[in-house]
Protein backbone atom coordinates (compact mmCIF):
# COMPACT_ATOMS: atom_id res chain seq x y z
CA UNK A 1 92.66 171.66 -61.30
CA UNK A 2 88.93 170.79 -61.16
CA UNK A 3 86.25 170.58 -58.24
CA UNK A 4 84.82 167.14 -58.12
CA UNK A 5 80.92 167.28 -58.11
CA UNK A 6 78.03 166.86 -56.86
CA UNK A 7 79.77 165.80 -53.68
CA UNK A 8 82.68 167.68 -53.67
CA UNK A 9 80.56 170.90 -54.85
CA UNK A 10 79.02 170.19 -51.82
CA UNK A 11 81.50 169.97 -49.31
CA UNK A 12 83.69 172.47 -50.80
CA UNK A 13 85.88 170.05 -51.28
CA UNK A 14 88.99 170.76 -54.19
CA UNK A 15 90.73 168.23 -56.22
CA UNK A 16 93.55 167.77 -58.55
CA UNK A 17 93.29 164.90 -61.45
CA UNK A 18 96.06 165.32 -63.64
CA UNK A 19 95.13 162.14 -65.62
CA UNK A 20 105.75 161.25 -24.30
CA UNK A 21 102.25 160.13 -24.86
CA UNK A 22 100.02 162.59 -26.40
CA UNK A 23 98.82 164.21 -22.84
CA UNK A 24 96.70 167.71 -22.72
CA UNK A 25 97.29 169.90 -20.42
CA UNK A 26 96.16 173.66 -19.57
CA UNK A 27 98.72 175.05 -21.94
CA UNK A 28 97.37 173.17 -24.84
CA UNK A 29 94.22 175.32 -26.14
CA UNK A 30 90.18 175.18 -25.47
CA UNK A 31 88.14 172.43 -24.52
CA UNK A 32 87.50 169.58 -27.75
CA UNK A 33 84.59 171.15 -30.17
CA UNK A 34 86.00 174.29 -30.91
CA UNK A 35 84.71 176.60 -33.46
CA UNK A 36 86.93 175.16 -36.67
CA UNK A 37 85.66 171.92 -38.11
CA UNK A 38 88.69 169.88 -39.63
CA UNK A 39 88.84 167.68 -42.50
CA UNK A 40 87.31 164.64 -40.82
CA UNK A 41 84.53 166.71 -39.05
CA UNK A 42 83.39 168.23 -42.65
CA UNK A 43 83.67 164.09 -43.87
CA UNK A 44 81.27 163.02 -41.02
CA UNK A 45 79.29 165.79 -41.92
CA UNK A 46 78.17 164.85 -45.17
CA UNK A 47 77.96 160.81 -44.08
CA UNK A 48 81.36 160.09 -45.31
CA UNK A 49 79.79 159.87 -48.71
CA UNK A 50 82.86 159.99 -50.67
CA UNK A 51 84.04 156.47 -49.03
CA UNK A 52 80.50 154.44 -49.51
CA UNK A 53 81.65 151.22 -51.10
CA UNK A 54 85.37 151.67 -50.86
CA UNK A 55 87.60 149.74 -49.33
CA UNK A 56 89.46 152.79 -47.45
CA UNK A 57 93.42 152.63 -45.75
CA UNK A 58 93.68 155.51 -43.54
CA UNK A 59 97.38 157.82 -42.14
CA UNK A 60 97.13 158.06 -38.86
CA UNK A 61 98.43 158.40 -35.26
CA UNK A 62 97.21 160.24 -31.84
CA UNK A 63 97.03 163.68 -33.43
CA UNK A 64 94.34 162.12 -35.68
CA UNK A 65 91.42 163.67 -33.67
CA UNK A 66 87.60 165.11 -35.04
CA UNK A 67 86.54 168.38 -33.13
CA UNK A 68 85.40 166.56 -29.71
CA UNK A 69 88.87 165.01 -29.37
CA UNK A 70 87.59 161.83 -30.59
CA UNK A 71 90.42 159.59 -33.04
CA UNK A 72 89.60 159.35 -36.33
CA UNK A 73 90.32 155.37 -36.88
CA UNK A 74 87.69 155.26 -34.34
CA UNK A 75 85.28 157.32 -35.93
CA UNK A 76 85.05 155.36 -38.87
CA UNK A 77 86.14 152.05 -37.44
CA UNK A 78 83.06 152.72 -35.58
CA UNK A 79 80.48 153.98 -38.80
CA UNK A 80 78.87 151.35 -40.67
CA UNK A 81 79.15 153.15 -43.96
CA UNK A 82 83.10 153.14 -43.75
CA UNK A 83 85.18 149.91 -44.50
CA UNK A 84 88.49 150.34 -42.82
CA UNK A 85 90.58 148.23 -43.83
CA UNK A 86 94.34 148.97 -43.16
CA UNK A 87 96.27 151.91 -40.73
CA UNK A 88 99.67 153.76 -41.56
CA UNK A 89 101.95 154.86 -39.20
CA UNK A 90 104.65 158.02 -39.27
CA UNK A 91 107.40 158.98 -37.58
CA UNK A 92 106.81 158.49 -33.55
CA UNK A 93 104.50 155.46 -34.66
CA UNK A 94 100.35 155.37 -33.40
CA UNK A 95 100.68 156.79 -30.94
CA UNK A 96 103.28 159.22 -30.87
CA UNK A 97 105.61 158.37 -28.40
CA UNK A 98 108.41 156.98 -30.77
CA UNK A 99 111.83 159.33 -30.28
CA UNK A 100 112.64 160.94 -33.71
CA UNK A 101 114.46 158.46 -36.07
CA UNK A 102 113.75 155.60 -34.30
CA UNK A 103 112.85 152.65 -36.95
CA UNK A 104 108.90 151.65 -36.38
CA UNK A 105 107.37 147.99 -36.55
CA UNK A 106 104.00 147.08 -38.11
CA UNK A 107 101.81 146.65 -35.72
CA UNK A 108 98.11 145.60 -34.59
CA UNK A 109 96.04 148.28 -33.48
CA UNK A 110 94.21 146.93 -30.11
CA UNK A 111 91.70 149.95 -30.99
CA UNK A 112 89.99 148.42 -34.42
CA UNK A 113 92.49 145.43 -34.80
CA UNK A 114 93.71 146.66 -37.63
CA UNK A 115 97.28 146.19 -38.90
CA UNK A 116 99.24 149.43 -38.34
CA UNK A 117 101.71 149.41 -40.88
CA UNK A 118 105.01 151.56 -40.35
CA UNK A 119 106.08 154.10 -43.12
CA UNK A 120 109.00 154.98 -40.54
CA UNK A 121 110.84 151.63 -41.19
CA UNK A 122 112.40 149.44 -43.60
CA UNK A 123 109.77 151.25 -45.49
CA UNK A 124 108.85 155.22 -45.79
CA UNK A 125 106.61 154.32 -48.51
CA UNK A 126 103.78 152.18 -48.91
CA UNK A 127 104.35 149.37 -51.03
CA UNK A 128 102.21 147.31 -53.29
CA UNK A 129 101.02 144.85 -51.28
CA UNK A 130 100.32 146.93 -48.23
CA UNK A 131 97.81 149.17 -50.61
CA UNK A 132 96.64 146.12 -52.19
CA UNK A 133 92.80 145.93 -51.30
CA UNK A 134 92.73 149.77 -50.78
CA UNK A 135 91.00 151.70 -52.95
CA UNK A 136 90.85 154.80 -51.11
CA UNK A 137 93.92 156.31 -49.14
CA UNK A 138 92.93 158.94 -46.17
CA UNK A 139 95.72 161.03 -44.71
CA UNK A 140 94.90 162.62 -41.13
CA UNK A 141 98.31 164.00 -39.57
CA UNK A 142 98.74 167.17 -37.83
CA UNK A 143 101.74 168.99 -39.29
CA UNK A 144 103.71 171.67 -37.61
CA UNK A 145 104.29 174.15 -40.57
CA UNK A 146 108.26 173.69 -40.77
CA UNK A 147 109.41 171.64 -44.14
CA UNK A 148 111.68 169.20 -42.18
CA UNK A 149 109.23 167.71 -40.06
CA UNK A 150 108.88 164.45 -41.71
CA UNK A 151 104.81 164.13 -41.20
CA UNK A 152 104.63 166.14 -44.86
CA UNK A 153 107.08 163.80 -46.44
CA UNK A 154 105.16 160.78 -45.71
CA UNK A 155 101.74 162.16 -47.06
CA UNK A 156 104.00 163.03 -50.27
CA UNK A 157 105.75 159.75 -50.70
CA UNK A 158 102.40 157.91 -50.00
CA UNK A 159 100.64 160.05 -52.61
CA UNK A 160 103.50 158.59 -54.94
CA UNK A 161 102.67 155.31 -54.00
CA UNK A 162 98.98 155.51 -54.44
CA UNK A 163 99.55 157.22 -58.20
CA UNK A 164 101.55 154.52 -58.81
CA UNK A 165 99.16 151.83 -57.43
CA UNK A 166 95.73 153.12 -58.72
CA UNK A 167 94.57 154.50 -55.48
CA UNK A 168 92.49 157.02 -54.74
CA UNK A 169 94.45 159.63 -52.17
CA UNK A 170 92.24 161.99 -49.97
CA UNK A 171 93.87 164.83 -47.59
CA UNK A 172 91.60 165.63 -44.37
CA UNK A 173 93.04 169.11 -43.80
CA UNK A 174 94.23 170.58 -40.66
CA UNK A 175 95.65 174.23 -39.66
CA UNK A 176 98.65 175.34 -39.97
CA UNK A 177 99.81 175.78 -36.25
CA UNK A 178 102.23 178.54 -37.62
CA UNK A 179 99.33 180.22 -39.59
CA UNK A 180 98.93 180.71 -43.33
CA UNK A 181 100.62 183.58 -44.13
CA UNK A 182 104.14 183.28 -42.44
CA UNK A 183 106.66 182.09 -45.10
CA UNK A 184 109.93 182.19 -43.21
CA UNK A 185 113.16 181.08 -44.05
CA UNK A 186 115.48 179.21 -47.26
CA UNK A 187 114.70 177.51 -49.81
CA UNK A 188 115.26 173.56 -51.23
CA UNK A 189 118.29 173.26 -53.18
CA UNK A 190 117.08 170.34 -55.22
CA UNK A 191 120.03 167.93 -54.54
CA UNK A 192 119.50 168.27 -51.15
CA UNK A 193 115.72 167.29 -51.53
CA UNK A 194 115.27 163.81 -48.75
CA UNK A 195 113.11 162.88 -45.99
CA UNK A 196 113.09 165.82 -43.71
CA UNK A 197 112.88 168.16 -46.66
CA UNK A 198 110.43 166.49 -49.77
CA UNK A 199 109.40 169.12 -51.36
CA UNK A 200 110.72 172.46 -52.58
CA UNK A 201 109.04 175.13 -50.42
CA UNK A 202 110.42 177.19 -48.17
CA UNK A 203 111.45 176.19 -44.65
CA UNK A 204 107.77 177.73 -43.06
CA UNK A 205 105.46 177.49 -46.04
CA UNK A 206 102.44 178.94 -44.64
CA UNK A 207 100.37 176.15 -45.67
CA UNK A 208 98.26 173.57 -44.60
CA UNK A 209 98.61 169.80 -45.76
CA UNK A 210 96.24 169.74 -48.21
CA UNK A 211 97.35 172.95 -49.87
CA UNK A 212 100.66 171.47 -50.20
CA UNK A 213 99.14 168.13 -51.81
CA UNK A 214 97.56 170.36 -54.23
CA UNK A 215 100.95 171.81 -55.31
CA UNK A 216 102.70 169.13 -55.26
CA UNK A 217 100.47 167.41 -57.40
CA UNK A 218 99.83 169.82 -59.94
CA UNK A 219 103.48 170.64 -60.30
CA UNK A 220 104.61 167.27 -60.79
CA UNK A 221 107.31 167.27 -57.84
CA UNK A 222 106.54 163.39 -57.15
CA UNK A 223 107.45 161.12 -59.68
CA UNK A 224 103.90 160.01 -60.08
CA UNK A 225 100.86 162.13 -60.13
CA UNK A 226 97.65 160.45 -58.15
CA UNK A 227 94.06 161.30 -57.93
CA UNK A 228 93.73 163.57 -55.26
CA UNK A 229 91.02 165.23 -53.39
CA UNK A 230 90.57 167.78 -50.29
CA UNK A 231 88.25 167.40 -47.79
CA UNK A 232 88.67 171.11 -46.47
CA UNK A 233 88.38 172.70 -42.97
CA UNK A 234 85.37 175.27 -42.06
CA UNK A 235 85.85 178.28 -40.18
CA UNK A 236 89.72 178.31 -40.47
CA UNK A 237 91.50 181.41 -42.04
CA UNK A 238 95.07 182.14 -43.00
CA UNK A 239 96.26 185.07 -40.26
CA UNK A 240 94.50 182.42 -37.49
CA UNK A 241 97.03 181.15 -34.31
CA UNK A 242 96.52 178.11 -33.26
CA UNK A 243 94.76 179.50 -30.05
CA UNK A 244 92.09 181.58 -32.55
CA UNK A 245 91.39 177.90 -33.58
CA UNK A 246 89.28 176.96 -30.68
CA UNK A 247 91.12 173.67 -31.19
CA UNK A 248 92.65 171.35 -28.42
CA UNK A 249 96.33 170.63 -28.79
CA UNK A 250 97.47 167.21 -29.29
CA UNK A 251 101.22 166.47 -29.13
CA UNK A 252 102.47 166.05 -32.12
CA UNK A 253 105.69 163.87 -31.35
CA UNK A 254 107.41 163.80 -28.05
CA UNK A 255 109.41 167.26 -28.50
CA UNK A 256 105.80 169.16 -29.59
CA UNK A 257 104.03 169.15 -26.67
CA UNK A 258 102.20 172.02 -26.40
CA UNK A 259 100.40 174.29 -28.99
CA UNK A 260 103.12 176.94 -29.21
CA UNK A 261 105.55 174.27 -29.73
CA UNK A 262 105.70 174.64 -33.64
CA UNK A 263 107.08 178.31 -33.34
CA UNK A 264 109.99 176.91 -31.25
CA UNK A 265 110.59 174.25 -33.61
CA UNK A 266 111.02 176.86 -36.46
CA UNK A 267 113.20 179.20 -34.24
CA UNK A 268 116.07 176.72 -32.68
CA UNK A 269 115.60 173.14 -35.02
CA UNK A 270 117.73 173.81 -37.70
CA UNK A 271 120.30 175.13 -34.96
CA UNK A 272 119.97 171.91 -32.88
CA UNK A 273 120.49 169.43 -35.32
CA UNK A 274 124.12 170.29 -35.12
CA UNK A 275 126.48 168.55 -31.98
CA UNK A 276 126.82 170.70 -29.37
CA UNK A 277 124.08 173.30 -28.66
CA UNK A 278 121.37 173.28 -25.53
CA UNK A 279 118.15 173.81 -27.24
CA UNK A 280 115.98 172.44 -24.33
CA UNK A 281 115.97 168.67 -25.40
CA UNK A 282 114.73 166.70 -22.45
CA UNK A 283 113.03 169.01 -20.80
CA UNK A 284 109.20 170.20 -20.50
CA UNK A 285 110.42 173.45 -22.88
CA UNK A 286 111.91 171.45 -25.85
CA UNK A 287 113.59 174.00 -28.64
CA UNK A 288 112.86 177.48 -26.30
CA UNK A 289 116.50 177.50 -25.36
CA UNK A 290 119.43 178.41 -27.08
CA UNK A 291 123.00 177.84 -24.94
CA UNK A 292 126.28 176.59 -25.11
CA UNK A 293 129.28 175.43 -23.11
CA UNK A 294 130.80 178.50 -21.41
CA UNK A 295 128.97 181.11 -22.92
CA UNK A 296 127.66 184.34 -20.97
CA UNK A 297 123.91 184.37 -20.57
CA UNK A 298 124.02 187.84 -19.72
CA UNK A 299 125.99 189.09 -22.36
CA UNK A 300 124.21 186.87 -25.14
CA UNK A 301 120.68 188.50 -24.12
CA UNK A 302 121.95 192.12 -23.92
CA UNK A 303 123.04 191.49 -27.82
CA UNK A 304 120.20 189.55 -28.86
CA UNK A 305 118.20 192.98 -27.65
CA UNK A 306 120.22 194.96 -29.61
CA UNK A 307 118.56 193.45 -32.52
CA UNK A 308 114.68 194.05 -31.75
CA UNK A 309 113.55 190.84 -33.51
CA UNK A 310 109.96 191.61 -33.46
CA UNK A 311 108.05 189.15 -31.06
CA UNK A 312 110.88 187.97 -29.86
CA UNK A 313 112.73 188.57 -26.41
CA UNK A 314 114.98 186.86 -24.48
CA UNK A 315 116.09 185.63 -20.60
CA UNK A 316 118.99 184.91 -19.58
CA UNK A 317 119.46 181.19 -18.05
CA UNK A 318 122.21 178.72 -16.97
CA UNK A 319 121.71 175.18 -17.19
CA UNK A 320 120.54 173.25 -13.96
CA UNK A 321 121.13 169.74 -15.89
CA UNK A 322 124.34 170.66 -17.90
CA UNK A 323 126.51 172.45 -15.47
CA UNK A 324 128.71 174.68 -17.42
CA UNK A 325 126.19 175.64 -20.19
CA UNK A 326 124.21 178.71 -20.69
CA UNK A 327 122.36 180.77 -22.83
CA UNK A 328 119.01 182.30 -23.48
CA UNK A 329 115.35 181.44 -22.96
CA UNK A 330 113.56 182.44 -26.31
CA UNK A 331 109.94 183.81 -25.78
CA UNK A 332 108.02 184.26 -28.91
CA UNK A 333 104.58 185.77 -29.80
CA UNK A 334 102.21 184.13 -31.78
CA UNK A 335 102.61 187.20 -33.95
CA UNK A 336 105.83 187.88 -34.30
CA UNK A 337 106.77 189.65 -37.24
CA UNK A 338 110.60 187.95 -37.32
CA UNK A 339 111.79 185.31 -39.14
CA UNK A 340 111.43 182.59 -37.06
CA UNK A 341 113.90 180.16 -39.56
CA UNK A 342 116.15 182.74 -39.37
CA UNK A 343 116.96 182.89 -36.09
CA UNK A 344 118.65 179.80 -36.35
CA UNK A 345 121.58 181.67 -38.24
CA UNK A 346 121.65 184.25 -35.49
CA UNK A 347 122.02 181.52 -32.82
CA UNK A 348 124.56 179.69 -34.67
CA UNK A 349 126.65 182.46 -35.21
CA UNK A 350 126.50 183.73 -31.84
CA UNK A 351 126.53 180.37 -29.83
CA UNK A 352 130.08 180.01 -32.31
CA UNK A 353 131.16 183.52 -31.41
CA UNK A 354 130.32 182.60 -27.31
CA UNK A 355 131.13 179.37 -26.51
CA UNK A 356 134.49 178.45 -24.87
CA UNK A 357 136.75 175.76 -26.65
CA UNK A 358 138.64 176.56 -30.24
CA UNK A 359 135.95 174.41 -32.01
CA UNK A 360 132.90 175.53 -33.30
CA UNK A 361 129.39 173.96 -33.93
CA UNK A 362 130.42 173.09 -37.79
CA UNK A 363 133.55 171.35 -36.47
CA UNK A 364 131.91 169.47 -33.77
CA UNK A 365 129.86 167.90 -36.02
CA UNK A 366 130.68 164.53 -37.93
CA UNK A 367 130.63 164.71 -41.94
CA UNK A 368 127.42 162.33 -41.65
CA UNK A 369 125.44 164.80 -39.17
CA UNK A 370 126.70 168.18 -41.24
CA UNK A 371 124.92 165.94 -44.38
CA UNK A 372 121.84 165.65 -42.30
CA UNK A 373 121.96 169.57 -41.22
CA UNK A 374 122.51 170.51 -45.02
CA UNK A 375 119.39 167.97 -45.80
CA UNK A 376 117.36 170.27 -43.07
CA UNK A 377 118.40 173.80 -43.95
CA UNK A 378 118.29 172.86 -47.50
CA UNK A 379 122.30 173.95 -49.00
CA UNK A 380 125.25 173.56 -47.93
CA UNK A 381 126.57 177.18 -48.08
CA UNK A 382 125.40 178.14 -45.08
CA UNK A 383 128.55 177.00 -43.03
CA UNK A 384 131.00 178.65 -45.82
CA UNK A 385 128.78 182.11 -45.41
CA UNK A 386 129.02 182.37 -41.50
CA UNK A 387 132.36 180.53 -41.34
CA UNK A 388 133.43 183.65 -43.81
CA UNK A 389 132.11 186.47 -41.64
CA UNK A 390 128.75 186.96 -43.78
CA UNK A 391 126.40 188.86 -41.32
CA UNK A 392 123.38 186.04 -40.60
CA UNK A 393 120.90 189.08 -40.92
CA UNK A 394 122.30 189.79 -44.66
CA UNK A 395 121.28 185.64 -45.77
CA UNK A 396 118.33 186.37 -44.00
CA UNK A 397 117.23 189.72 -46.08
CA UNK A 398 118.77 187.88 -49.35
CA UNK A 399 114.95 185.12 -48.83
CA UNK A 400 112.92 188.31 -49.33
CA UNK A 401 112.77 188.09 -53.19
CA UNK A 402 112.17 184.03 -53.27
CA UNK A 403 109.39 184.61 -50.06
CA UNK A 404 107.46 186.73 -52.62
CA UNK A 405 108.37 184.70 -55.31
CA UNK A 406 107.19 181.65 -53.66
CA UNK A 407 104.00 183.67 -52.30
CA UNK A 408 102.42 184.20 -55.95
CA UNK A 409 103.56 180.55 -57.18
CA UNK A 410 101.24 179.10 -54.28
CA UNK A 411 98.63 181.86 -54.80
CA UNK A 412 96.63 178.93 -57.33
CA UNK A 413 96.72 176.06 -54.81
CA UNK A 414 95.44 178.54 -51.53
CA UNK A 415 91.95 177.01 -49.98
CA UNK A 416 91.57 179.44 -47.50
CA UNK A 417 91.43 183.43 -47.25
């Protein structure tokens, strides 16, 4: 691990060589030019010196914003020192409207009129010839802290590709909407390591993008090692919430909408990715609900009291569009001191124990989905353990030793305090 200088001494910047549309609303934070400058701010900053003469591709969709809100392709699209010469696309395409899994196209981007190529389609990694004539691969995605959103997966696989290809592969970091120090929830088995789980970290990492690059790289979890540089934030620390940022929320993907969005995510995805539950899907609350057919609002909230989840609490509800189903409305604090992975347990167990019908979640669900839910939570024991009457709060207490296990083996690859 090495700092590249002069230019990287002077940005700060660390490096590792081992040889529905995206509206803003009230909810959403402060005004554009808040107080923490992101990767592409510190970039422009310093006259995007570290791109002069390269022929640069760039990751990208709508979340790709400087400080004043303005989109990065544009920003150096627009500079005459930057040659942009290719876009890449994730999961919910350019501009972020996709639904989750839905294949993506290549496509021309009426902005710069650039081709957009899709790493969410035949293809979730760049290939040869769509690096060829890049020397110089910028990734600019907004993550959501939680290991099976897929935006982390690209940047990893297109690392791969760029080691592999003789590219250059720079991370323009971004916060953590979930904050640097939570590390919630299980661990990566490693046969269950795919798309929606890359790398082996746990489910909330408590790190930003580029921190993870900087793992991953050093520790050799891609099959290819690439030349990789930061270009860091200023101004952002670790116990920051996204609304300390002074940043502007952009949604990340339909089902993110607003800037608290990521906590929900955490607290009800790995829950909802089995058939059957109500976690707010097609609403304007995606993930804040947790319900089921038959069950007792009432009686689920006085229990979830019982267990004073710190920053958590609960109202009861009963579904206008599902008539029949009921549940809870989760509230959590940007603080909360809970688990927030590990309320998924606690739902599924509960939601099981609730619902009406002689078949649970696990048996509602197809052998190909329950694959895809193993993928996500990262084992497949979890079904045996609840299914055999282990308490959810008991798997939860038994991540304690790998969190602080996990804590010191990122402690080297940290950029912020």
């Amino acid at each position: 691990m090495k700092i590249l200088t002069p230019i990287a001494a002077f940005l700060g910047l660390a490096a590792c060589e081992p040889g529905p549309s995206p509206t803003v609303n009230s909810g959403n934070g402060a005004s554009f030019g808040g107080q923490v400058r992101l990767g592409i701010d510190t970039l422009a900053e310093d006259g995007f010196a570290i791109l002069r003469g390269k022929r640069v591709g760039l990751i990208t969709n709508q979340t790709s914003v400087n400080r004043h809100g303005v989109k990065t392709r544009q920003v150096l699209h627009r500079d005459p020192r930057v040659n942009l010469v290719a876009l890449f696309t994730p999961e919910h395409g350019l501009d972020g409207t996709e639904k989750a899994a839905a294949y993506i196209s290549n496509r021309r981007d009426p902005l710069t009129g650039l081709t957009a190529f899709s790493l969410y389609g035949k293809t979730r990694k760049p290939t040869p010839s769509m690096l060829r004539g890049i020397d110089v691969m910028l990734f600019d995605l907004q993550d959501i802290g939680s290991r099976s959103y897929t935006y982390i997966s690209t940047m990893i696989l297109a690392m791969e590709a760029c080691g592999e290809n003789g590219v250059d592969f720079v991370v323009l970091d971004r916060p953590n909407p979930l904050g640097g120090n939570r590390i919630n929830g299980p661990g990566m088995e490693r046969k269950w390591i795919s798309f929606v789980g890359q790398i082996p970290v746990p489910y909330c990492h408590g790190m930003t993008a580029g921190e993870l690059a900087r793992m991953t790289n050093a520790k050799g979890w891609n099959k290819r090692r690439c030349k990789l540089m930061v270009v860091p934030m200023r101004g952002w620390n670790r116990s920051m919430s996204w609304e300390q940022t002074g940043l502007r929320w952009v949604a990340t993907s339909p089902n993110i909408p607003q800037r608290h969005s990521p906590r929900y995510y955490a607290a009800t995805g790995i829950f909802g990715s089995l058939t059957g539950p109500d976690i707010g899907i097609g609403t304007r609350e995606p993930f804040e609900y947790v319900g089921g057919k038959g069950v007792d609002p009432n009686s689920l909230k006085r229990y979830l009291d019982t267990l004073e989840l710190d920053g958590i609490s609960f109202d009861a509800y009963r579904s206008q569009r599902k008539p029949g189903w009921a549940g809870v409305k989760v509230k959590i604090h940007p603080n909360a001191g809970a688990d927030l992975a590990g309320l998924n347990l606690i739902f599924i167990n509960e939601i099981n124990r609730r619902q009406s019908g002689s078949r649970d979640l696990f048996a509602q669900t197809s052998s190909s989905s329950m694959n895809i839910f193993n993928k996500v939570y990262g084992s497949e024991r979890l079904k045996s353990e609840l299914k055999s009457g282990v308490d959810p709060r008991k798997i939860i207490a038994s991540w304690q030793r790998y969190h602080e296990s996990f804590r010191r083996e990122r402690a080297p690859y940290l950029l912020y305090r």
